[in-house]
N, C-alpha and C. Protein backbone atom coordinates (compact mmCIF):
# COMPACT_ATOMS: atom_id res chain seq x y z
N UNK A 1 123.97 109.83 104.36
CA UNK A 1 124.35 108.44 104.21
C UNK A 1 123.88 107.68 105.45
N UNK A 2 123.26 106.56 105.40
CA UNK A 2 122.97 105.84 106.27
C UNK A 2 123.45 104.68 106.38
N UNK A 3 123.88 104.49 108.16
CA UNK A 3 124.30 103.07 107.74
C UNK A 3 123.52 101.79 107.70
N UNK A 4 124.39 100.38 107.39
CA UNK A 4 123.65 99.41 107.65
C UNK A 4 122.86 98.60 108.70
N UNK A 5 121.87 98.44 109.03
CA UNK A 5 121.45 98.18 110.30
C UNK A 5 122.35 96.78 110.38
N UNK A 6 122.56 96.37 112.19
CA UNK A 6 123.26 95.78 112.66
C UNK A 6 122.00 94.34 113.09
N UNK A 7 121.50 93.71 112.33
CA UNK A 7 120.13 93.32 112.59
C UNK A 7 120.62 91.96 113.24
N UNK A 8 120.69 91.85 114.14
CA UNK A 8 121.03 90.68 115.33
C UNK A 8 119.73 90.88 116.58
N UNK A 9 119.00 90.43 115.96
CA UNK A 9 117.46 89.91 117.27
C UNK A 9 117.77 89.37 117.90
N UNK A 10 118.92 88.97 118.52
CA UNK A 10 118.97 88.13 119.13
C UNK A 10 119.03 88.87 120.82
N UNK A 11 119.84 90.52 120.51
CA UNK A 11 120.00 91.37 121.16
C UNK A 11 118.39 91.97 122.25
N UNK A 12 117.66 91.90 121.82
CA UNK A 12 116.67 91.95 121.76
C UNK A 12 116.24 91.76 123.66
N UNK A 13 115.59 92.25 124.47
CA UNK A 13 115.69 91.48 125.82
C UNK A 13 113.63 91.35 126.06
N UNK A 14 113.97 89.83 125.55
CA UNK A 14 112.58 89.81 125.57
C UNK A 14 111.56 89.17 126.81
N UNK A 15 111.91 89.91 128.06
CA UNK A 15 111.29 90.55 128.89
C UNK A 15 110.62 91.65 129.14
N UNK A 16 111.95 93.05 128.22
CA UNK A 16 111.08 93.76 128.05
C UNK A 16 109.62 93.70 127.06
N UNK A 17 110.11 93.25 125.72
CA UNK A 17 109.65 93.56 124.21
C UNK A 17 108.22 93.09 124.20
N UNK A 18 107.69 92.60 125.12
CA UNK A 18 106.10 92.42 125.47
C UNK A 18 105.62 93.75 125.65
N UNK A 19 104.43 93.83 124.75
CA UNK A 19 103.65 95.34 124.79
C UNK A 19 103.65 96.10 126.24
N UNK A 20 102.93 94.90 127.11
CA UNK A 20 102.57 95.88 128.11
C UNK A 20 104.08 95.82 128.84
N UNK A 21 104.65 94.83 128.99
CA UNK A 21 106.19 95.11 129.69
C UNK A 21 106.73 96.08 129.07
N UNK A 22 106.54 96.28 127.92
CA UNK A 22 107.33 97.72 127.05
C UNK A 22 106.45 99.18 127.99
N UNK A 23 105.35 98.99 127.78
CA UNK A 23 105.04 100.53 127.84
C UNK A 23 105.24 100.26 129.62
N UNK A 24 105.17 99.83 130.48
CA UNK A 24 105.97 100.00 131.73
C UNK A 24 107.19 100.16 131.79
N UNK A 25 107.62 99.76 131.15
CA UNK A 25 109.23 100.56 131.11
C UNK A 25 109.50 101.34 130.87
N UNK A 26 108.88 102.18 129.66
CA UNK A 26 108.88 103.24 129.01
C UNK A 26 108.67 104.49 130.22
N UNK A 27 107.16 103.83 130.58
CA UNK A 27 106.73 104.76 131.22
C UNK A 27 107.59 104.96 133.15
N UNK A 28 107.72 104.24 133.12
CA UNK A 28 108.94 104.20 134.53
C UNK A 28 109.80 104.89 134.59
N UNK A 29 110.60 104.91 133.28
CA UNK A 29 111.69 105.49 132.66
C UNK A 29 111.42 107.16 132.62
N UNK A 30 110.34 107.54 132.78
CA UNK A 30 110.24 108.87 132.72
C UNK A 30 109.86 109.16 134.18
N UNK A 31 108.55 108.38 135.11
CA UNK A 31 108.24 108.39 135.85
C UNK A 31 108.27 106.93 136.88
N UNK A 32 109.09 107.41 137.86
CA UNK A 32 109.06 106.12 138.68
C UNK A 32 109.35 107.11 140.25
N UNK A 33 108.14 106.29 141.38
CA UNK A 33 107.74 105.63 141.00
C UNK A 33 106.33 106.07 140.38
N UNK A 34 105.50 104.22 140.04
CA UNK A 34 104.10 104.38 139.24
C UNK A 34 103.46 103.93 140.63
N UNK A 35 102.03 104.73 140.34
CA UNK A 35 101.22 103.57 141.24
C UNK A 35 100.59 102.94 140.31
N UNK A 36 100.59 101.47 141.34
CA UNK A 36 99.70 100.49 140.33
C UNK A 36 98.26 100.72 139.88
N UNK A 37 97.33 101.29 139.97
CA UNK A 37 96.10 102.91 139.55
C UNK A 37 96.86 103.51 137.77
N UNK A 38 97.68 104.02 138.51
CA UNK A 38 98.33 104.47 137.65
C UNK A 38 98.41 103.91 136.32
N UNK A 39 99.79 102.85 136.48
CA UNK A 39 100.40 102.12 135.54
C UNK A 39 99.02 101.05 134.87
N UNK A 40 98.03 101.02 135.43
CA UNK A 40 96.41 100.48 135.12
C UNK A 40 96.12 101.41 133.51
N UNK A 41 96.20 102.23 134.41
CA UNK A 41 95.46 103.50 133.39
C UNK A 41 96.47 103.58 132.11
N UNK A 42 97.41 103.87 132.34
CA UNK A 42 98.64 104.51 131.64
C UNK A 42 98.73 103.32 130.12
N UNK A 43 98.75 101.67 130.43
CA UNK A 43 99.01 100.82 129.29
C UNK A 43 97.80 100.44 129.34
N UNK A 44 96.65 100.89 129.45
CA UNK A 44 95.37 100.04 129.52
C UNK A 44 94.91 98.65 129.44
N UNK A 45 95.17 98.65 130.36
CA UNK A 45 94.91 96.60 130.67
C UNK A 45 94.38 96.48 132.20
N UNK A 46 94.00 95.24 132.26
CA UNK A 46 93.39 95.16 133.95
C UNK A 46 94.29 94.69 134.87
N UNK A 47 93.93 95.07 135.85
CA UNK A 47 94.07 94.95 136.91
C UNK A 47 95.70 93.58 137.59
N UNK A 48 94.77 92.34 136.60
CA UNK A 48 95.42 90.74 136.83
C UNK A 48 96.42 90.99 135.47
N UNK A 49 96.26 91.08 134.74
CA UNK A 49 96.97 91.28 133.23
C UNK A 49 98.75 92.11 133.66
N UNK A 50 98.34 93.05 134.41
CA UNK A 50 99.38 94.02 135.14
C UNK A 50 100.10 93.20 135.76
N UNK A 51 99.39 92.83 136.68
CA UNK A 51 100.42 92.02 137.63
C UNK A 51 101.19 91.11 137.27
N UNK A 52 100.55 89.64 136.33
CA UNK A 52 100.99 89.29 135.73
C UNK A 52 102.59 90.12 135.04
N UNK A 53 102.75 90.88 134.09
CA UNK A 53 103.60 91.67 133.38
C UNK A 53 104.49 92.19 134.59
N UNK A 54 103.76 92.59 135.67
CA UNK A 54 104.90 92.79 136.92
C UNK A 54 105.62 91.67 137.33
N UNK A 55 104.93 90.78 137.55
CA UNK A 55 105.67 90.00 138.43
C UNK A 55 106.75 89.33 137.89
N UNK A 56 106.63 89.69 136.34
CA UNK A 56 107.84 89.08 135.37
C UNK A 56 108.89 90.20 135.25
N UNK A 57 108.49 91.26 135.35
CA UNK A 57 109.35 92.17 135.22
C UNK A 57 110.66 91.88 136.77
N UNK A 58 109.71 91.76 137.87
CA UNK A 58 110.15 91.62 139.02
C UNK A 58 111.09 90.62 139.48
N UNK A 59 110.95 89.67 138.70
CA UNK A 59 111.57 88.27 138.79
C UNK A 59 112.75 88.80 137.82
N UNK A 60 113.00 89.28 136.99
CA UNK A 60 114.13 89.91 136.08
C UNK A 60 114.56 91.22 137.11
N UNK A 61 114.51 91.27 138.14
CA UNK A 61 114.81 92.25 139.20
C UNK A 61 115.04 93.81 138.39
N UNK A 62 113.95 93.89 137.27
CA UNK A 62 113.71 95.41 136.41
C UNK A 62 112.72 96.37 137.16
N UNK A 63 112.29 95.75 137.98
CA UNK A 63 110.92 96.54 139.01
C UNK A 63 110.54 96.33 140.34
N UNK A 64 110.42 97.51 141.11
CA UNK A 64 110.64 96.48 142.53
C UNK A 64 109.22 97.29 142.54
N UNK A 65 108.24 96.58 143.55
CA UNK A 65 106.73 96.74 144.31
C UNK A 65 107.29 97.33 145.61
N UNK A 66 106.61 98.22 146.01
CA UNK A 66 106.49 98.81 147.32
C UNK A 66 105.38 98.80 147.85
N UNK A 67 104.44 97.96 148.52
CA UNK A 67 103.31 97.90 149.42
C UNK A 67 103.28 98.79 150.58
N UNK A 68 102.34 99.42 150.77
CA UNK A 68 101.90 100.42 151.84
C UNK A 68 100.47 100.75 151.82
N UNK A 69 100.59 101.71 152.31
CA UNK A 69 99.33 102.43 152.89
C UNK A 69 99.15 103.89 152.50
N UNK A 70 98.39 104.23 151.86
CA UNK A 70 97.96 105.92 151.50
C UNK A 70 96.58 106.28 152.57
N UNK A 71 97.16 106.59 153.34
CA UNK A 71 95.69 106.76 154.55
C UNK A 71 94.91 105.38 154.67
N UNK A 72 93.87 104.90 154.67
CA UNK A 72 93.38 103.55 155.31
C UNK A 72 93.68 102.35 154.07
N UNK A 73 94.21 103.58 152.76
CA UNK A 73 93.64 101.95 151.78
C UNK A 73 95.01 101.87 151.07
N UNK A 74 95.32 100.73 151.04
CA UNK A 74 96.30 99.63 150.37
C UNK A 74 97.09 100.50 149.06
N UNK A 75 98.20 100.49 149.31
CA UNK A 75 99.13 101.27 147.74
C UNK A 75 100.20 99.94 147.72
N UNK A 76 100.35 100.36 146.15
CA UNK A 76 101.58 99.57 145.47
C UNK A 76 102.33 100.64 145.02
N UNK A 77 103.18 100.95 145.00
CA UNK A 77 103.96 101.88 144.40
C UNK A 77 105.42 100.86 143.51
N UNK A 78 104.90 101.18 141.88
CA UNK A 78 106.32 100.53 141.19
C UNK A 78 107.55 101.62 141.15
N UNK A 79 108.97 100.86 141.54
CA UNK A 79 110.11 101.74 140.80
C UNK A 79 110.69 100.78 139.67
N UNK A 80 111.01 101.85 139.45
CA UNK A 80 112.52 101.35 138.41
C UNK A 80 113.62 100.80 138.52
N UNK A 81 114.10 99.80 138.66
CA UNK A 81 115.26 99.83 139.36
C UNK A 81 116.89 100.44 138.54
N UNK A 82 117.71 99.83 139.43
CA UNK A 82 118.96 100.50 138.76
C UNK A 82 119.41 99.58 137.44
N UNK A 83 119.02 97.87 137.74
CA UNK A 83 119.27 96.91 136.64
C UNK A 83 118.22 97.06 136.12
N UNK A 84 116.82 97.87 136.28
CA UNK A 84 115.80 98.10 135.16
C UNK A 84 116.16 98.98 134.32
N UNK A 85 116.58 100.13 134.79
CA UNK A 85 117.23 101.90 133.70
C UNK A 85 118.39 100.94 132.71
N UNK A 86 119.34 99.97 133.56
CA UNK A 86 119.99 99.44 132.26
C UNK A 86 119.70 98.70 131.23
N UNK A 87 118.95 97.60 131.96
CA UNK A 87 118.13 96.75 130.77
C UNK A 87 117.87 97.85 129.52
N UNK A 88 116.94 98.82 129.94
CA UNK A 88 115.76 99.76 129.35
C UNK A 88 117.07 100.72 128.36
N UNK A 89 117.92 101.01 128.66
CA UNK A 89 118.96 101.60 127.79
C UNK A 89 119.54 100.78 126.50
N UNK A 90 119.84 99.29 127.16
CA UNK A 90 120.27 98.34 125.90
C UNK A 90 119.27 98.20 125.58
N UNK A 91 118.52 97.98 125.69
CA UNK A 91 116.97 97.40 125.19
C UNK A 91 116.88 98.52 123.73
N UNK A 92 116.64 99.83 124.30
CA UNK A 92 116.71 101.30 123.75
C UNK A 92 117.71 100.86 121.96
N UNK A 93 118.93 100.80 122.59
CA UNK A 93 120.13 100.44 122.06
C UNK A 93 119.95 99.23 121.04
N UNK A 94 119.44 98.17 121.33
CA UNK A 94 119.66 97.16 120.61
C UNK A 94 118.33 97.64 119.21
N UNK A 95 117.06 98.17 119.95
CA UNK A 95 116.20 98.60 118.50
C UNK A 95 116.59 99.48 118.17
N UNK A 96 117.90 100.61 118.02
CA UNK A 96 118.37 101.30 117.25
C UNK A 96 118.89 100.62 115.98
N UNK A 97 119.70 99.86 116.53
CA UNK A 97 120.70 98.61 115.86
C UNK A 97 119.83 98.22 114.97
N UNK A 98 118.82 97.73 115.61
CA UNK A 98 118.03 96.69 114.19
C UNK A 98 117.42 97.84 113.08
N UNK A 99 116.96 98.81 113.62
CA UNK A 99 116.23 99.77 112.46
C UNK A 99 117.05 100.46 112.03
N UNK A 100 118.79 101.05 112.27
CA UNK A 100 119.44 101.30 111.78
C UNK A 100 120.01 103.10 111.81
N UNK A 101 119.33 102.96 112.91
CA UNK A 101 119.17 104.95 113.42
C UNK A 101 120.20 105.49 114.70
């Protein structure tokens, strides 16, 4: 027996629900942190496209940037944060709801 889905979009946190903001979360969620190399490769998009999607994530305080140094050349390292793992749980939570699983 299945139940009825609880279909309220409204639930929805659409910061994440953007493709590439989705698969950074996703992928955070397993691995954090990303390097920005990385998280390049991982949702395939460039370079500016990324950042972009970061810096929104960042402003929703779901991702923090860590700037440094890996021997002479320039690193970004993304985490997850602690209000990102929650977002990313309701987020999780609310498309259960709508599809009904």
């Amino acid at each position: 027996m299945s139940r009825e889905p609880e279909f309220d979009i409204s639930q929805v946190d659409e910061v994440i629900h953007g493709r590439i903001r989705l698969a950074v979360m996703a992928y955070l969620s397993a691995v954090s942190p990303a390097s920005f190399p990385e998280l390049t490769e991982k949702t395939g998009t460039t370079n500016g496209n990324l950042s972009t999607h970061l810096t929104k994530l960042e402003s929703a305080n779901y991702v923090e940037l860590e700037k440094g140094y890996k021997g002479k050349r320039p690193q970004t390292l993304v985490h997850l944060t602690a209000t990102g793992r929650k977002a990313w749980l309701k987020y999780l939570s609310a498309m259960r709801d709508i599809i009904g699983v």
